[in-house]
Protein backbone atom coordinates (compact mmCIF):
# COMPACT_ATOMS: atom_id res chain seq x y z
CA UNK A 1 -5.37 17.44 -13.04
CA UNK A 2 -6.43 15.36 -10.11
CA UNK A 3 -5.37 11.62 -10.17
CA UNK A 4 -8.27 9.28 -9.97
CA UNK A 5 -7.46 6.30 -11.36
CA UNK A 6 -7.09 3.08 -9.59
CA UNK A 7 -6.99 -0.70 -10.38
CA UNK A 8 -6.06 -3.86 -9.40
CA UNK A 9 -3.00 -5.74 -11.50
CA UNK A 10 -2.80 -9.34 -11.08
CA UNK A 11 -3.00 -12.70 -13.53
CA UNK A 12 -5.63 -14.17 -13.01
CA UNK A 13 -7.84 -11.21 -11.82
CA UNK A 14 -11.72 -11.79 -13.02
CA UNK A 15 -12.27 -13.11 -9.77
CA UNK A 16 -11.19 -9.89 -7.61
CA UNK A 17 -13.30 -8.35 -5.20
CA UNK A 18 -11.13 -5.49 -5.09
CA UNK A 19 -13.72 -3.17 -7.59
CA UNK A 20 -16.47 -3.30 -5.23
CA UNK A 21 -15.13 -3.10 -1.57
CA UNK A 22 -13.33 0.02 -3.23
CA UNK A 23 -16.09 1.56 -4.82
CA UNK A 24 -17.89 1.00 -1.85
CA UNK A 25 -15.59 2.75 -0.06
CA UNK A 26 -14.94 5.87 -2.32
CA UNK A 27 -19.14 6.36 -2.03
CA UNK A 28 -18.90 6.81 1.94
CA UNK A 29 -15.70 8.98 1.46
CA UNK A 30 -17.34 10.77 -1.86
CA UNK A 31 -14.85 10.39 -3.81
CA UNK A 32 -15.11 10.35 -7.22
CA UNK A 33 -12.24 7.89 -7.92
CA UNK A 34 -12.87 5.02 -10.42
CA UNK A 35 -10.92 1.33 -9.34
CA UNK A 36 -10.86 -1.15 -12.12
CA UNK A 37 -9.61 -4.46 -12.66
CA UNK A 38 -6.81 -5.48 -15.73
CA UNK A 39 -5.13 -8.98 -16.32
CA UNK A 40 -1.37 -8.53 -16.54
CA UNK A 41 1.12 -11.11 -16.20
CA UNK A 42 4.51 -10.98 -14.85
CA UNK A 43 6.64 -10.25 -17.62
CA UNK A 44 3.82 -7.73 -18.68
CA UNK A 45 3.87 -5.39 -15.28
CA UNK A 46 6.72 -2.89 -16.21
CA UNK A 47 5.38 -2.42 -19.80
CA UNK A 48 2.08 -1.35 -18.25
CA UNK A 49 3.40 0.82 -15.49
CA UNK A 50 5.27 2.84 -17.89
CA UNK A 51 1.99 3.39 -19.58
CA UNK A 52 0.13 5.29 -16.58
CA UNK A 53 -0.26 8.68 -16.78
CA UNK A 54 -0.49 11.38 -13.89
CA UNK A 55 -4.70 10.42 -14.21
CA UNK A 56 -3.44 7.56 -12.52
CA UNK A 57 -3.41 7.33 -8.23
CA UNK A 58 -2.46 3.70 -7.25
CA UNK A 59 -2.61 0.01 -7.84
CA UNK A 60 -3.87 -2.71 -5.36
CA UNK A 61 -1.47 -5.54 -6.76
CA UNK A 62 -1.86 -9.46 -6.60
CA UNK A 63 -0.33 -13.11 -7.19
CA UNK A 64 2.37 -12.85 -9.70
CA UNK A 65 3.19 -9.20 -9.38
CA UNK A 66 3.49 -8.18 -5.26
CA UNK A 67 7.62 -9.14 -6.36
CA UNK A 68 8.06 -6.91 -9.32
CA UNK A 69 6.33 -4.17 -7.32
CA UNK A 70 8.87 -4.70 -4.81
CA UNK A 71 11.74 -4.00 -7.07
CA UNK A 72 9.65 -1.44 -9.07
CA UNK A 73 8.81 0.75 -6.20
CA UNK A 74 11.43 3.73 -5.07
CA UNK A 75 10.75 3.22 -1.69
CA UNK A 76 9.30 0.41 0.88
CA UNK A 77 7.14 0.47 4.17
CA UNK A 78 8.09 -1.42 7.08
CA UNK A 79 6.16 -4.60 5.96
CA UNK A 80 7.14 -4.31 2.38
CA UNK A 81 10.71 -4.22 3.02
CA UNK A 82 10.66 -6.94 5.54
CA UNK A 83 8.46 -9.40 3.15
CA UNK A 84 10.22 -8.15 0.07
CA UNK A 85 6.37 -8.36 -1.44
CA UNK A 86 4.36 -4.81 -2.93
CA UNK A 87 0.28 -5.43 -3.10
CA UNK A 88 0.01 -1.56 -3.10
CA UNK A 89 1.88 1.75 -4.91
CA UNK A 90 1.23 4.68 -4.58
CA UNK A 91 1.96 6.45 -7.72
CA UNK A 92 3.11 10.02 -8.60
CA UNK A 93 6.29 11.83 -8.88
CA UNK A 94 7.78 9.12 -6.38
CA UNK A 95 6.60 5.55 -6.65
CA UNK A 96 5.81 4.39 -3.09
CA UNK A 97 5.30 0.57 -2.22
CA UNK A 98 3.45 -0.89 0.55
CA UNK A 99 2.25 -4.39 2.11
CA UNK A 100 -1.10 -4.35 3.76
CA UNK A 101 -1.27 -7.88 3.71
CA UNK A 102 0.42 -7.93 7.07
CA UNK A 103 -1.66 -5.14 8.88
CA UNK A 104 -4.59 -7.09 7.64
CA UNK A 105 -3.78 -10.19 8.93
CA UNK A 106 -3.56 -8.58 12.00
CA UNK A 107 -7.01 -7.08 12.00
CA UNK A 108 -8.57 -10.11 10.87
CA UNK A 109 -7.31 -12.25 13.54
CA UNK A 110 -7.82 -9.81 16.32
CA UNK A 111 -11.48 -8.92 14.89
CA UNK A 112 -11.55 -13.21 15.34
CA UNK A 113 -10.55 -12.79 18.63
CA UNK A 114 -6.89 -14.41 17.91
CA UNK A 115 -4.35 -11.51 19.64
CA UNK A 116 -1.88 -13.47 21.36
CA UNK A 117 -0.32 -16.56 20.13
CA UNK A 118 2.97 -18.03 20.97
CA UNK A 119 3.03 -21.15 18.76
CA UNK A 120 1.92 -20.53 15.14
CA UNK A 121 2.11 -23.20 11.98
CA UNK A 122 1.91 -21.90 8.59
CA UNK A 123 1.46 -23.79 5.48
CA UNK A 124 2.75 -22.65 2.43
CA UNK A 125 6.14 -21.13 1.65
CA UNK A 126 4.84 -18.29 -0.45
CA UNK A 127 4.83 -14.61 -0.23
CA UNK A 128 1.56 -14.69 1.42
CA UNK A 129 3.47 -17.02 3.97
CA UNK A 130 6.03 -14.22 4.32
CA UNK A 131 3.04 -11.65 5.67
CA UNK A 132 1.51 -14.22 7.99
CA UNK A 133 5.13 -14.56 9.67
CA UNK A 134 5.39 -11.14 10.19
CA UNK A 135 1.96 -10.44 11.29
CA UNK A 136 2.44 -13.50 13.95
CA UNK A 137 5.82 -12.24 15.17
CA UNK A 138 3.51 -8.63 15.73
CA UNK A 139 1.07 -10.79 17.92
CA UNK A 140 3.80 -12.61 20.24
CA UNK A 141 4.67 -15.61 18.35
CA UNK A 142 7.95 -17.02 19.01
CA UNK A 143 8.27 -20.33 17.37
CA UNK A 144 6.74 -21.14 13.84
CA UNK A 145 6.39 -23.73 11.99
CA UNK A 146 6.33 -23.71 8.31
CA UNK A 147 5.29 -26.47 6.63
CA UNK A 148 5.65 -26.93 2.17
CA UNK A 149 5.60 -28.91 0.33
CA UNK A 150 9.30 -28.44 -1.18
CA UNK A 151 10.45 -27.02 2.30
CA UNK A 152 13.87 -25.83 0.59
CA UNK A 153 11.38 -22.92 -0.83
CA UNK A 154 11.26 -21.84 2.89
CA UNK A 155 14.71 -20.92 3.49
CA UNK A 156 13.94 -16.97 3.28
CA UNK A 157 11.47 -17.89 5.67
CA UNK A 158 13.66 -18.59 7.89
CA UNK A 159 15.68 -16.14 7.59
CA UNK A 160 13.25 -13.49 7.93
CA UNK A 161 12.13 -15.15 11.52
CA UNK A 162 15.75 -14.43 12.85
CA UNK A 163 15.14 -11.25 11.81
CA UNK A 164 11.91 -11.09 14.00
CA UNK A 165 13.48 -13.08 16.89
CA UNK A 166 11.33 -16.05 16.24
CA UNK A 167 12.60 -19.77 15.63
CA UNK A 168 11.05 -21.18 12.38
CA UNK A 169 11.54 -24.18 11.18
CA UNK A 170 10.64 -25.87 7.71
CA UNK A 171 9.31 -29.08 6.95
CA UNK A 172 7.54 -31.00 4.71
CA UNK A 173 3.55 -31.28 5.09
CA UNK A 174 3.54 -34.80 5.61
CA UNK A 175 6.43 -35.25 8.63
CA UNK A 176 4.94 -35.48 11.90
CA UNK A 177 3.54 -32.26 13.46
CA UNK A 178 3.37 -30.87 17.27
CA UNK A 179 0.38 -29.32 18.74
CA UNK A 180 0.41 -25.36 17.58
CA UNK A 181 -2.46 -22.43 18.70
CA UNK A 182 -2.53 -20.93 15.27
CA UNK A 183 -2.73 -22.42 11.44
CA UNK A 184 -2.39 -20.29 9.64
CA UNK A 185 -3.16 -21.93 5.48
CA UNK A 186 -1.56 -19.66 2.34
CA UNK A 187 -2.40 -22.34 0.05
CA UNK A 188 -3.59 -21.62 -3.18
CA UNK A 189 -7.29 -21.30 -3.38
CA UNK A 190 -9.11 -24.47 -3.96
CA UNK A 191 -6.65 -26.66 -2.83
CA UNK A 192 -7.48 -30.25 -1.11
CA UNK A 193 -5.01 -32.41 0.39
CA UNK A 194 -5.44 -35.78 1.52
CA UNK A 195 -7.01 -37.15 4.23
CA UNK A 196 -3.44 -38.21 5.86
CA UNK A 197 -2.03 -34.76 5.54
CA UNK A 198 -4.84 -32.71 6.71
CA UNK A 199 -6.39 -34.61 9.50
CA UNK A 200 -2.94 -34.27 11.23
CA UNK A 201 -2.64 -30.68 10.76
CA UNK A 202 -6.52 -30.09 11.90
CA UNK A 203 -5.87 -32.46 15.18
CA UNK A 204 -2.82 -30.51 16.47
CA UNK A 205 -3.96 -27.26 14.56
CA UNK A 206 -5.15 -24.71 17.29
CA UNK A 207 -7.44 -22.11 15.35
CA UNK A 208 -7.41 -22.31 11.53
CA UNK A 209 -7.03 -18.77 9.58
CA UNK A 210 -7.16 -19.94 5.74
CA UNK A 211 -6.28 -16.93 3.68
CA UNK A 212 -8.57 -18.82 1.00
CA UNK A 213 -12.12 -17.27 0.98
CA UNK A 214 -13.90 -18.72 -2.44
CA UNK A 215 -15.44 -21.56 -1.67
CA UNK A 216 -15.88 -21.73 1.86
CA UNK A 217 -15.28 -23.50 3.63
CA UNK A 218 -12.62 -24.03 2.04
CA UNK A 219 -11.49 -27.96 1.99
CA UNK A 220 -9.29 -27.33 4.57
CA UNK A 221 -11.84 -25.78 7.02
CA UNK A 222 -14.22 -28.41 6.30
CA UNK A 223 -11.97 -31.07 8.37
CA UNK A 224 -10.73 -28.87 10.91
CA UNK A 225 -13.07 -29.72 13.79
CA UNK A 226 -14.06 -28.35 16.83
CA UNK A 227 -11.51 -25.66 16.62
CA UNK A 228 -12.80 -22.03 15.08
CA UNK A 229 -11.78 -22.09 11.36
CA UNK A 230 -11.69 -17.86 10.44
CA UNK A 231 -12.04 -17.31 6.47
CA UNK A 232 -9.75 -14.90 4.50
CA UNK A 233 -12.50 -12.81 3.83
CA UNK A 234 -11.41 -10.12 6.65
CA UNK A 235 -7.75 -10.24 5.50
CA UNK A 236 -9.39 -9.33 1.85
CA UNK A 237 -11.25 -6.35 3.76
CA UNK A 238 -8.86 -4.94 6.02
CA UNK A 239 -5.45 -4.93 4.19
CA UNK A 240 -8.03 -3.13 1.66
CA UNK A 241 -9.30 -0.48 4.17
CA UNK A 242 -5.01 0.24 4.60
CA UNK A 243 -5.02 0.64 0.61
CA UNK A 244 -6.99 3.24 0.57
CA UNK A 245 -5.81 4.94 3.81
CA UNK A 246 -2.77 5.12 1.31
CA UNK A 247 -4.43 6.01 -1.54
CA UNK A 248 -6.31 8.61 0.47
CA UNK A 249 -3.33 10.44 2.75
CA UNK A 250 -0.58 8.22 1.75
CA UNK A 251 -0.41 6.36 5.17
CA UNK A 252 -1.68 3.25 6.14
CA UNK A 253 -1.81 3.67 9.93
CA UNK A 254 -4.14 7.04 9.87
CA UNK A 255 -7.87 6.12 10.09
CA UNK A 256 -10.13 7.31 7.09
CA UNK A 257 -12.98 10.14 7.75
CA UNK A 258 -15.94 8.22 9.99
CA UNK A 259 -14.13 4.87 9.31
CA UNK A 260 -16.57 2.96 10.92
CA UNK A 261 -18.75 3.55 7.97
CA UNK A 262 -16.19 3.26 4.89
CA UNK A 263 -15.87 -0.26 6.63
CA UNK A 264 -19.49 -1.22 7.12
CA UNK A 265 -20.03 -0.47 3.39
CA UNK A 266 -16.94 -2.44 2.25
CA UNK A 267 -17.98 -5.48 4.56
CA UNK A 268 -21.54 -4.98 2.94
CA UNK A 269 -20.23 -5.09 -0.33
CA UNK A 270 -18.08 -8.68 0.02
């Protein structure tokens, strides 16, 4: 029996666009794989993995579960292991994890334009945070700034940054802030902050990559200026153009048959 069953896991979940950049994809590859969507909460996820079946290929996973995929999965990708965060298994005899979060970071800033950065600021201490530090560090950043608002939550931040050979440090959103090239904003969708914390950041900002997509602008690219604010939109695409490069040959770095066109379809689709 060929496994052909997909889904996204996450809590919430209605809002996903993950169903139709997939099935958008699996048309242009002609597959005849069927992605879904299914609410499951934290304390839910290992109950429900135990209840897929070999019909079952892979899971795109999102906010609460990308840490209990990390400890669920057998084995970890580069990126996975570094973050300690899953948003993609690859199921089957051997449960494989994998973060594309990071490798679409990557292309969504470069597709912006944004390759080589020294001086980076991220806000938010999250595991989304985690994926933006590594996909920095990938792009030549050396010092980052991390900026939350409990910064003791960003002490595995800075951990991970001596691990990449770049200085972090972690502060709290409203102490003073030094010019940067890059913000990049893991804030929880729909967030606003006030006028005293966000015109700093926006003044001394650089570029603005908000991982936030829905609404956009988002209230943090509204006040950013003259400065190019990029929406999360493209990290949405392109760490979903890795997923199924996994789901499809099991490696995220090996292009997809005439990818130029799986990706037209998927951008068409957003």
């Amino acid at each position: 029996m060929t496994a052909s069953l997909l889904a996204v896991w996450g809590d919430p979940i209605a809002h996903s666009k993950s169903p139709a950049l997939h099935a958008a994809a699996y048309a242009v590859l002609g597959l005849d794989w069927e992605y879904g969507r299914q609410r499951v909460a934290e304390e839910e996820f290992l109950g429900a993995l135990g209840e897929l079946d070999g019909t079952w290929r892979g899971l795109s996973l999102t906010m609460p579960l990308k840490d209990a995929a990390f400890r669920a999965a057998g084995s970890h990708d580069a990126h996975a292991e570094l973050t300690g965060a899953v948003n993609t298994l690859l199921l089957g005899d051997h449960l494989a994890g994998y973060n594309t979060d990071v490798g679409g970071i990557i292309d969504a800033l470069a597709e912006a334009g944004v390759e080589n950065v020294e001086s980076v600021r991220i806000l938010g201490a999250g595991a989304t945070a985690a994926s933006a530090l590594v996909a920095v560090a990938d792009i030549g950043a050396t010092v980052v700034d991390v900026r939350a608002r409990r910064p003791e939550r960003a002490a595995a931040l800075v951990d991970l940054g001596d691990r990449l050979g770049v200085t972090v440090t972690a502060r709290a959103l409203q102490d003073a802030v030094e010019p940067v090239q890059l913000t990049i904003a893991t804030l929880p969708s729909g967030t606003v902050l006030p006028a005293e914390l966000s015109e700093p950041l926006a003044a001394a900002g650089g570029a603005l990559f908000d991982a936030a997509y829905a609404p956009w602008p988002s209230a943090l690219a509204s006040v950013w200026g003259e400065a190019p604010a990029i929406s999360g939109l493209g990290m949405l695409l392109h760490q979903a153009v890795r997923q199924i490069r996994i789901f499809h040959h099991g490696d995220p770095t090996i292009e997809l048959p005439d990818e130029a066109a799986v990706v037209a379809a998927m951008r068409a689709a957003l």
